[in-house]
C-alpha atoms as a PDB file:
ATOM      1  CA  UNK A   1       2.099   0.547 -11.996  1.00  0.00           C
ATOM      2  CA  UNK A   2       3.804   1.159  -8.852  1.00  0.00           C
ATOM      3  CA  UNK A   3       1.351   1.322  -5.860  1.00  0.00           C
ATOM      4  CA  UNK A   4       3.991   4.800  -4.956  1.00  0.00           C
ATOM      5  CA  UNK A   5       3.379   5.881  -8.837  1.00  0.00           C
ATOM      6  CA  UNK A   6      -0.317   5.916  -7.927  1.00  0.00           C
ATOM      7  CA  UNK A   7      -0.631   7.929  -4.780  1.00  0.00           C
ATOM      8  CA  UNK A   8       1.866  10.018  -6.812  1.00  0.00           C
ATOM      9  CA  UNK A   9      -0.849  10.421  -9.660  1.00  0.00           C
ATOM     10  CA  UNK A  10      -3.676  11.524  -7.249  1.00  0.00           C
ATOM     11  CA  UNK A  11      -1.128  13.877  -5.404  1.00  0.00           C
ATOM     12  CA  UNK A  12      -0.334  15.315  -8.717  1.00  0.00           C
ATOM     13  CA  UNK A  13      -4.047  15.575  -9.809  1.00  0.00           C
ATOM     14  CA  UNK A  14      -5.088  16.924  -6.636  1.00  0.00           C
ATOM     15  CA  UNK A  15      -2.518  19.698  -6.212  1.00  0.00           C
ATOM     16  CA  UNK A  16      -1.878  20.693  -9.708  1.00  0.00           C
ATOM     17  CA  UNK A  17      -0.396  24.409  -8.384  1.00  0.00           C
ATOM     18  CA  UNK A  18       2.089  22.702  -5.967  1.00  0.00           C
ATOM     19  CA  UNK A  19       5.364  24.233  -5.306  1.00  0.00           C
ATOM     20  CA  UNK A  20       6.931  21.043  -3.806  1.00  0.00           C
ATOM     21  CA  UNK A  21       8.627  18.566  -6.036  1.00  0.00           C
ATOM     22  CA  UNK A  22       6.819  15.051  -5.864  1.00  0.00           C
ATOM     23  CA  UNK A  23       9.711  12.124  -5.558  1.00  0.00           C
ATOM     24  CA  UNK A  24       9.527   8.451  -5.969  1.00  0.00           C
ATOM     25  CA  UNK A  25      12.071   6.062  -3.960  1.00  0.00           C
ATOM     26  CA  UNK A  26      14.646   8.893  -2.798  1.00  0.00           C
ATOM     27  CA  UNK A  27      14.594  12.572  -2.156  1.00  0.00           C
ATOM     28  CA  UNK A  28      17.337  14.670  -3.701  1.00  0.00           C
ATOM     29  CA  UNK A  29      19.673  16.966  -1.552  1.00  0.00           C
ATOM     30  CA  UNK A  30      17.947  19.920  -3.426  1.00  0.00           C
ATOM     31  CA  UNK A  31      15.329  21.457  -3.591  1.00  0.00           C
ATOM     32  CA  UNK A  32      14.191  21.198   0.039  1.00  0.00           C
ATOM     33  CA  UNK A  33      11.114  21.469  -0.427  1.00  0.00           C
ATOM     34  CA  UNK A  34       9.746  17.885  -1.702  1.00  0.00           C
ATOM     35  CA  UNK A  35       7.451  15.306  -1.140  1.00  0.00           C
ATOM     36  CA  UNK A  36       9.114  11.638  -1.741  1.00  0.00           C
ATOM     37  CA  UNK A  37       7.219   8.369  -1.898  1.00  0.00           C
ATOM     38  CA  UNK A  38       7.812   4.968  -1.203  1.00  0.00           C
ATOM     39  CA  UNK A  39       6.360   1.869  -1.108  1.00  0.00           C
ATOM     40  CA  UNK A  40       6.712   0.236   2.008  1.00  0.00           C
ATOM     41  CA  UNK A  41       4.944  -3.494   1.427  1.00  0.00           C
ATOM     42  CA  UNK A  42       1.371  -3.724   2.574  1.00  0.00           C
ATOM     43  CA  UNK A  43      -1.108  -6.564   3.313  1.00  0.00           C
ATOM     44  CA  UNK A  44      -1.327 -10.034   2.219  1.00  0.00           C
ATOM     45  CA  UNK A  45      -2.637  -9.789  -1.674  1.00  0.00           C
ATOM     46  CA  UNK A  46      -5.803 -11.663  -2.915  1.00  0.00           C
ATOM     47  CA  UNK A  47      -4.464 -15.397  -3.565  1.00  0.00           C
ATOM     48  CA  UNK A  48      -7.797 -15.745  -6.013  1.00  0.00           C
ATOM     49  CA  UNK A  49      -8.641 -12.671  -7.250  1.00  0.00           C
ATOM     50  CA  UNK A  50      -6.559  -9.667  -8.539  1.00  0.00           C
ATOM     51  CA  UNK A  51      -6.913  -7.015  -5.927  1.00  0.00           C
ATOM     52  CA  UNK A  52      -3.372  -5.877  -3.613  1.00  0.00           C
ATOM     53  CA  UNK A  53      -3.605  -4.108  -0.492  1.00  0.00           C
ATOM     54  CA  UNK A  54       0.025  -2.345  -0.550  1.00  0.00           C
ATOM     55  CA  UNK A  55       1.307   0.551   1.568  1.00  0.00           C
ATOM     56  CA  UNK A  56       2.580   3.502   0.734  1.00  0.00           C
ATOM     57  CA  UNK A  57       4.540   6.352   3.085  1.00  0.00           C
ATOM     58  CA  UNK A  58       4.752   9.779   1.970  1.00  0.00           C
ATOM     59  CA  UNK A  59       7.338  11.904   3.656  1.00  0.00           C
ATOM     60  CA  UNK A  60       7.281  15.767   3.526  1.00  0.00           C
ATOM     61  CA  UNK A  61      10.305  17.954   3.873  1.00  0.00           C
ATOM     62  CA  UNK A  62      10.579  21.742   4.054  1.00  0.00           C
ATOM     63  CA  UNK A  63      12.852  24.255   4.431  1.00  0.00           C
ATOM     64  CA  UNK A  64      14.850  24.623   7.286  1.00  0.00           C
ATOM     65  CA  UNK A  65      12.575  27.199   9.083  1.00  0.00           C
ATOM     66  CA  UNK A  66       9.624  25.573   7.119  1.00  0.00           C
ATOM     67  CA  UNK A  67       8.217  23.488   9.933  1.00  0.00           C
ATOM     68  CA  UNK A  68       4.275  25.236   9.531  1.00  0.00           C
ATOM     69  CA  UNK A  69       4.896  25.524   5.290  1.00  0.00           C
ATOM     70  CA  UNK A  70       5.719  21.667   5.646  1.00  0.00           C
ATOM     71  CA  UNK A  71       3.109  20.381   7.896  1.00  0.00           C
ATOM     72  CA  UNK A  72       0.573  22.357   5.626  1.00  0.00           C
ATOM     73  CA  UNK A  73       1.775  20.809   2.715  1.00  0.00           C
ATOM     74  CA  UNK A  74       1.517  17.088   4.473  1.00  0.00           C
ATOM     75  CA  UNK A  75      -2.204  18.209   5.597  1.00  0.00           C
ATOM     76  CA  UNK A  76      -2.618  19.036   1.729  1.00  0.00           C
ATOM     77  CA  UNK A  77      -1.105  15.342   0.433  1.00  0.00           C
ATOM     78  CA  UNK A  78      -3.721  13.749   3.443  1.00  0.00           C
ATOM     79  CA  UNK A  79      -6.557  15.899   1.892  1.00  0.00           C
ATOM     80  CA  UNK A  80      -6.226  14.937  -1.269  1.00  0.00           C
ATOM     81  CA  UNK A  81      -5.187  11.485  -1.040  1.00  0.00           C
ATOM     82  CA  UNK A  82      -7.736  10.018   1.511  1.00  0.00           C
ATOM     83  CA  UNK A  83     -11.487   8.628   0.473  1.00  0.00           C
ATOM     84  CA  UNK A  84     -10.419   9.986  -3.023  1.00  0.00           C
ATOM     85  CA  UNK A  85     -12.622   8.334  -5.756  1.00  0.00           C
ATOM     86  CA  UNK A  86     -12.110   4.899  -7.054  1.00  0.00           C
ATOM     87  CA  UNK A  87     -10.532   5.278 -10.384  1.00  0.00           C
ATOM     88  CA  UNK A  88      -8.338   3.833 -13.540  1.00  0.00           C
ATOM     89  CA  UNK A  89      -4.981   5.018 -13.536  1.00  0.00           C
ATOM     90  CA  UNK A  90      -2.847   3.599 -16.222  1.00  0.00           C
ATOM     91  CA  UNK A  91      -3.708  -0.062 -16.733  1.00  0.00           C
ATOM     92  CA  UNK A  92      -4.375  -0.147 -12.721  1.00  0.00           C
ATOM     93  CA  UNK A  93      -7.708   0.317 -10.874  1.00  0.00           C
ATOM     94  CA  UNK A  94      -7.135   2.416  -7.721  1.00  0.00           C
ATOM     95  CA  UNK A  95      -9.940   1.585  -5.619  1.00  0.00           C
ATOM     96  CA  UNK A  96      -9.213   3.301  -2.402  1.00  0.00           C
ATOM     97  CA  UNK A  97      -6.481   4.893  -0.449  1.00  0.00           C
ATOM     98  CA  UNK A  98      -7.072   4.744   3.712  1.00  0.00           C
ATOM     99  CA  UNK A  99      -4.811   6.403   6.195  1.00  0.00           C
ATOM    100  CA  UNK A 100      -2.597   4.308   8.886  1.00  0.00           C
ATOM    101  CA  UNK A 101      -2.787   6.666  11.660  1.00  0.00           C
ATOM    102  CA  UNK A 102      -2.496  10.426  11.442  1.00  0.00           C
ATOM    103  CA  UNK A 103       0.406  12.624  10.137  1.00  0.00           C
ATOM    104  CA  UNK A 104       3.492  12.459  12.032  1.00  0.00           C
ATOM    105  CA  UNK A 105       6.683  14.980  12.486  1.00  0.00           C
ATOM    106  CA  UNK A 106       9.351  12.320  12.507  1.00  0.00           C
ATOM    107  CA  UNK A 107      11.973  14.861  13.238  1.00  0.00           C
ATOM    108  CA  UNK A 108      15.049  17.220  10.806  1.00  0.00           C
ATOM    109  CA  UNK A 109      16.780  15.631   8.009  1.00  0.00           C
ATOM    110  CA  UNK A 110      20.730  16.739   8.276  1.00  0.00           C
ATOM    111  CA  UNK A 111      20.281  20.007   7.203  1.00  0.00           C
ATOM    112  CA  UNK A 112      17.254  20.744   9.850  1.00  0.00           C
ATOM    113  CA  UNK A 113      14.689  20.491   7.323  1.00  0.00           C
ATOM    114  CA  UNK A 114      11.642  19.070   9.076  1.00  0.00           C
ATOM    115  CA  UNK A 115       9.862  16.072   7.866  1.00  0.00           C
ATOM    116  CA  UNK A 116       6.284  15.240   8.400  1.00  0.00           C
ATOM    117  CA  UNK A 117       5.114  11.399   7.497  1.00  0.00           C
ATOM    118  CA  UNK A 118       2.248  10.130   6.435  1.00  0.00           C
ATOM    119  CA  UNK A 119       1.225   6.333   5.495  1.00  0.00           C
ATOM    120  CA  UNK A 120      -1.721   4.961   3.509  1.00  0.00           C
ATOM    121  CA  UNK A 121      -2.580   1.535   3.136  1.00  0.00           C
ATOM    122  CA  UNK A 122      -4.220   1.260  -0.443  1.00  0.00           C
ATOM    123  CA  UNK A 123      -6.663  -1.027  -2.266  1.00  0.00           C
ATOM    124  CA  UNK A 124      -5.466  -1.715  -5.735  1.00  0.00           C
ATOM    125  CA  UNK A 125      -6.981  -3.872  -8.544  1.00  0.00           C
ATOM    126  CA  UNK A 126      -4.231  -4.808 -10.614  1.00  0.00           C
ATOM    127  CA  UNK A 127      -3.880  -4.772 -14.865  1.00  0.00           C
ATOM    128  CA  UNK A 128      -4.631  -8.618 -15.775  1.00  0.00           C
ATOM    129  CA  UNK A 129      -1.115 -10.280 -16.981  1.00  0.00           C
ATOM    130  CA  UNK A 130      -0.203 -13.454 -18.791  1.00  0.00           C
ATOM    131  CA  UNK A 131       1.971 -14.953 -15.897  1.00  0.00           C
ATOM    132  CA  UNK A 132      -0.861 -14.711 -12.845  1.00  0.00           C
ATOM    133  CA  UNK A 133      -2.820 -17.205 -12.247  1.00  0.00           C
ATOM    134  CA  UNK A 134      -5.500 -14.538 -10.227  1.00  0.00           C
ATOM    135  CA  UNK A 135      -8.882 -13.771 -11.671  1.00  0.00           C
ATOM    136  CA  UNK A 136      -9.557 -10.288 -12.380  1.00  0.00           C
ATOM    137  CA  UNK A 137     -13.135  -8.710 -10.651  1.00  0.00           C
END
């Protein structure tokens, strides 16, 4: 699984009564409210042992005169998401997700729909697979 599908998983879990729609790679012109995902590289993996330290940024957009509405909802995502539980999702063993700084208002899309960021930097113990040559914990 996707280290973006994960975070995505816990967001999902976490805010089950969420108006915002939650987005993986690219977020669509409509609606404007929507939370999109993407997975932005990380740390160097384990060369022995299967356990990834990816990253993952989670942008917020709201509506146009949504700046508070989407800065809440980007407070929410942080909530949820950081020191959650260690946990199996899918095949995957999400151990923890750790913010990279704090949230950020990185400005209006261009429709002047503000847009709040946030980045975590995850630890992630991998489903064992016939072509690594890692050792699972």
């Amino acid at each position: 699984m996707e280290p973006s599908e994960l975070v995505k998983s816990v967001i999902a879990a976490g805010l089950p009564a969420s108006t915002w729609s939650l987005e993986i790679g690219t977020a669509p012109d409509t609606p404007n409210k929507v939370t999109t995902l993407t997975d932005t590289g990380g740390l160097d993996p384990n060369p022995k042992y299967l356990l990834d330290f990816p990253t993952v940024q989670v942008v917020v957009r709201g509506d146009p005169n949504g700046y508070v509405a989407a800065r809440t909802e980007a407070r929410a995502v942080k909530d949820v998401c950081l020191g959650v539980d260690s946990q199996d999702i899918g095949t995957d063993r999400l151990v923890a997700i750790n913010q990279l700084g704090d949230v950020a208002y990185i400005g209006r899309d261009d429709q002047m729909r503000p847009m709040f960021s946030i980045n975590f930097a995850l630890i992630v113990e991998p489903a064992e697979s016939a072509n690594t040559n890692r050792v699972a914990l």
